[in-house]
Protein backbone atom coordinates (compact mmCIF):
# COMPACT_ATOMS: atom_id res chain seq x y z
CA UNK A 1 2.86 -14.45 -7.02
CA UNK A 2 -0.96 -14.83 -6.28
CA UNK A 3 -3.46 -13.18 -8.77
CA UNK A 4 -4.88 -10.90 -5.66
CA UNK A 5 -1.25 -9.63 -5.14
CA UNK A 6 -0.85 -9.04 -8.81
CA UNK A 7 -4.20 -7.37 -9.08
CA UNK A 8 -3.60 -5.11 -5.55
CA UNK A 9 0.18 -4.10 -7.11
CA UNK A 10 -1.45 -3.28 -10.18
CA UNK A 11 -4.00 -1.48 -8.39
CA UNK A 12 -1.60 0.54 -5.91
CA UNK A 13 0.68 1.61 -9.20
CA UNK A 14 -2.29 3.17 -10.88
CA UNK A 15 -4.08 4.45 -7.55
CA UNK A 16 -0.49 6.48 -7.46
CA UNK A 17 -0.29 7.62 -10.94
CA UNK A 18 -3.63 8.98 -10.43
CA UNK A 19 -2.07 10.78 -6.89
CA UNK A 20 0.76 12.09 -9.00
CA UNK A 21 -1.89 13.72 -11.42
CA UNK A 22 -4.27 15.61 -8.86
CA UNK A 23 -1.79 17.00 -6.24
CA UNK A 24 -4.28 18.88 -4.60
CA UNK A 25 -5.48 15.49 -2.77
CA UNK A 26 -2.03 14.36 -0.89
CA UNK A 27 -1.93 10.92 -0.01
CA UNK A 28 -2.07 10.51 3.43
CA UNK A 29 0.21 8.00 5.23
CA UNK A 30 0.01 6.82 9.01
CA UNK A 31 2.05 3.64 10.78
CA UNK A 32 -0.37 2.01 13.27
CA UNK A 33 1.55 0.00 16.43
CA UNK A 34 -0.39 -2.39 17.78
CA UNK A 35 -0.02 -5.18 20.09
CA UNK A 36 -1.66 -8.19 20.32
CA UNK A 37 -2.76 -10.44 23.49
CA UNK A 38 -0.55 -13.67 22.49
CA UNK A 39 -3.37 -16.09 22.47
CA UNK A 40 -5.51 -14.52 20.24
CA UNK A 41 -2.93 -13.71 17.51
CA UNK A 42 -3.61 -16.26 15.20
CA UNK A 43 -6.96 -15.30 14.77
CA UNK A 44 -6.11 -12.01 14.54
CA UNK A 45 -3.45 -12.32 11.74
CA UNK A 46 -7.05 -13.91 10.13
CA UNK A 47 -9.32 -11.43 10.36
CA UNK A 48 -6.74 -8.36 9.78
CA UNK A 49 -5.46 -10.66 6.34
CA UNK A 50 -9.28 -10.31 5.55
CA UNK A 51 -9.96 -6.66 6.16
CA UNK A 52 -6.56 -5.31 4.43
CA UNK A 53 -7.77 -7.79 1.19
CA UNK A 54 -11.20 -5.86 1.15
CA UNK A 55 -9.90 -2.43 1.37
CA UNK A 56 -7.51 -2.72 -1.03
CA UNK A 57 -9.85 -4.17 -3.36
CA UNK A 58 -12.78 -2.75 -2.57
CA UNK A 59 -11.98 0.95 -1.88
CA UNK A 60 -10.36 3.11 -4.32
CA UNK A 61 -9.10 5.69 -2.00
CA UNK A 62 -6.85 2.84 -0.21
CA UNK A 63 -3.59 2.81 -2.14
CA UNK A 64 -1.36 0.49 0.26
CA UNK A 65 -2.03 -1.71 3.45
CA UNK A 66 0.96 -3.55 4.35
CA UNK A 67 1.14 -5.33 7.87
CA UNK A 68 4.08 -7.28 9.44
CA UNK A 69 5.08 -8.49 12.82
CA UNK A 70 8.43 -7.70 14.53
CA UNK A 71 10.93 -10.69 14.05
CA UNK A 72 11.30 -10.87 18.00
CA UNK A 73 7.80 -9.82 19.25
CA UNK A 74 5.57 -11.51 16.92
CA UNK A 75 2.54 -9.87 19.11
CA UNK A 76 4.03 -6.31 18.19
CA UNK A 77 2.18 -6.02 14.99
CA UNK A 78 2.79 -3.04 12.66
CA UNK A 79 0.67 -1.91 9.81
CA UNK A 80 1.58 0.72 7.04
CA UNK A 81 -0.93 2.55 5.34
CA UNK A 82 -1.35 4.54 2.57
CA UNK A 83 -4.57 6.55 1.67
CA UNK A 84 -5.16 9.06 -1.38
CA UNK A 85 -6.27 11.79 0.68
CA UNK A 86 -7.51 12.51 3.87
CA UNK A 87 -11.22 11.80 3.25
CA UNK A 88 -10.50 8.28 1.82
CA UNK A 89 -9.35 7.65 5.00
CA UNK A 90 -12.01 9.15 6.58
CA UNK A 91 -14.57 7.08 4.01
CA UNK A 92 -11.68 3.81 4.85
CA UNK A 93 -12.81 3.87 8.71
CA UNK A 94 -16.21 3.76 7.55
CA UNK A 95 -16.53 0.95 5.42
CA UNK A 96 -18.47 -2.29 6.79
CA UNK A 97 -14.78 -4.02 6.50
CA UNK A 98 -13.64 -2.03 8.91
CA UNK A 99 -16.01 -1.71 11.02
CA UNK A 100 -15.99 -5.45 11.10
CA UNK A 101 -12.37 -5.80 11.32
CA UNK A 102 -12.87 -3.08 14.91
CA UNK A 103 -15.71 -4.87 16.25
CA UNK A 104 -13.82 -8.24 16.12
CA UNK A 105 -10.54 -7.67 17.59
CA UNK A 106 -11.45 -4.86 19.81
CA UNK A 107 -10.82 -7.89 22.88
CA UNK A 108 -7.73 -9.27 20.90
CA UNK A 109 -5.57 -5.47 20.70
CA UNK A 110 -4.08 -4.56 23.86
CA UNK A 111 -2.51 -1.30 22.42
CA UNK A 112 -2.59 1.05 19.50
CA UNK A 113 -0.53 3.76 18.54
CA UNK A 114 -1.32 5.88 15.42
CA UNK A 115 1.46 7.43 13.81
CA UNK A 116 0.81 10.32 11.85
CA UNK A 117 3.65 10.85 8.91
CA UNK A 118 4.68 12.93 6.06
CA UNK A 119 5.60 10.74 2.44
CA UNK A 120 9.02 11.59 1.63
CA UNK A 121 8.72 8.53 -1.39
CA UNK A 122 6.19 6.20 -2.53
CA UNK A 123 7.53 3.95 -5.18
CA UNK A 124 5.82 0.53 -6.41
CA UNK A 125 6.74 -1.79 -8.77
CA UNK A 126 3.25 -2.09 -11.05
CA UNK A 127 3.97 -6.14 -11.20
CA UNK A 128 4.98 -6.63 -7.81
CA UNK A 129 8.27 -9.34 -7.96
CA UNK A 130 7.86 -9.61 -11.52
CA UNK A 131 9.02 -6.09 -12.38
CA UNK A 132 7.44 -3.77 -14.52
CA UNK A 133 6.61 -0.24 -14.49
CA UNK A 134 7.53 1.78 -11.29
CA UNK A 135 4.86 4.50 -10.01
CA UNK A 136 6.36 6.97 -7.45
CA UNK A 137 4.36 9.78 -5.46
């Protein structure tokens, strides 16, 4: 496992022990569905790889981005995301990552859906595949 994965597991496990300790600011999750016009997709996979590595490491408030493709629509992209609260969100869509990350597929995204959700169970392992302490929120 890569040092960045290490480093964002290891970040996401504390990030949610610090959740569990100041209820008052409930993470916020949301599933975004987007697809993707089939020739640009590489280069999308690119630039989204290179926002989700900022935020994560950049931005406290941005506990979890995860992003995979559906096995038989690889253009059906689908991101999970996991804020601490509502206003790191709101700081998240702000950041010069992201605003980056809009400006440059806004012509590559034929659709987005945002789906708002309520966390039943957060749990992540603080070593990713090599074990170690489990955080839940």
């Amino acid at each position: 496992m890569s040092l960045t994965v290490l480093a964002a597991t290891a970040s996401l496990a504390a990030a949610l022990t610090a959740a569990v300790a100041a209820p008052e600011a409930a993470p916020m999750v949301r599933i975004a569905e987007l697809e993707i016009d089939p020739a640009q997709l590489d280069s999308y996979k690119r630039i989204l790889a290179e926002e989700q590595e900022a935020s994560v490491r950049l931005e406290p408030g941005v506990l979890m981005l995860h992003s995979v493709a559906l096995a038989e629509r690889p253009t059906a992209v689908r991101l999970l995301e996991v804020y601490a609260s509502r206003a790191a969100y709101e700081a998240h869509i702000r950041s010069p990552h992201f605003l980056r990350y809009k400006s440059s597929t806004e012509r590559m995204v034929r659709s987005l859906r945002l789906v708002e959700t309520r966390p039943i169970l957060l749990c992540a392992k603080s070593r990713g595949a090599e074990g170690g302490p489990v955080t839940c929120l």
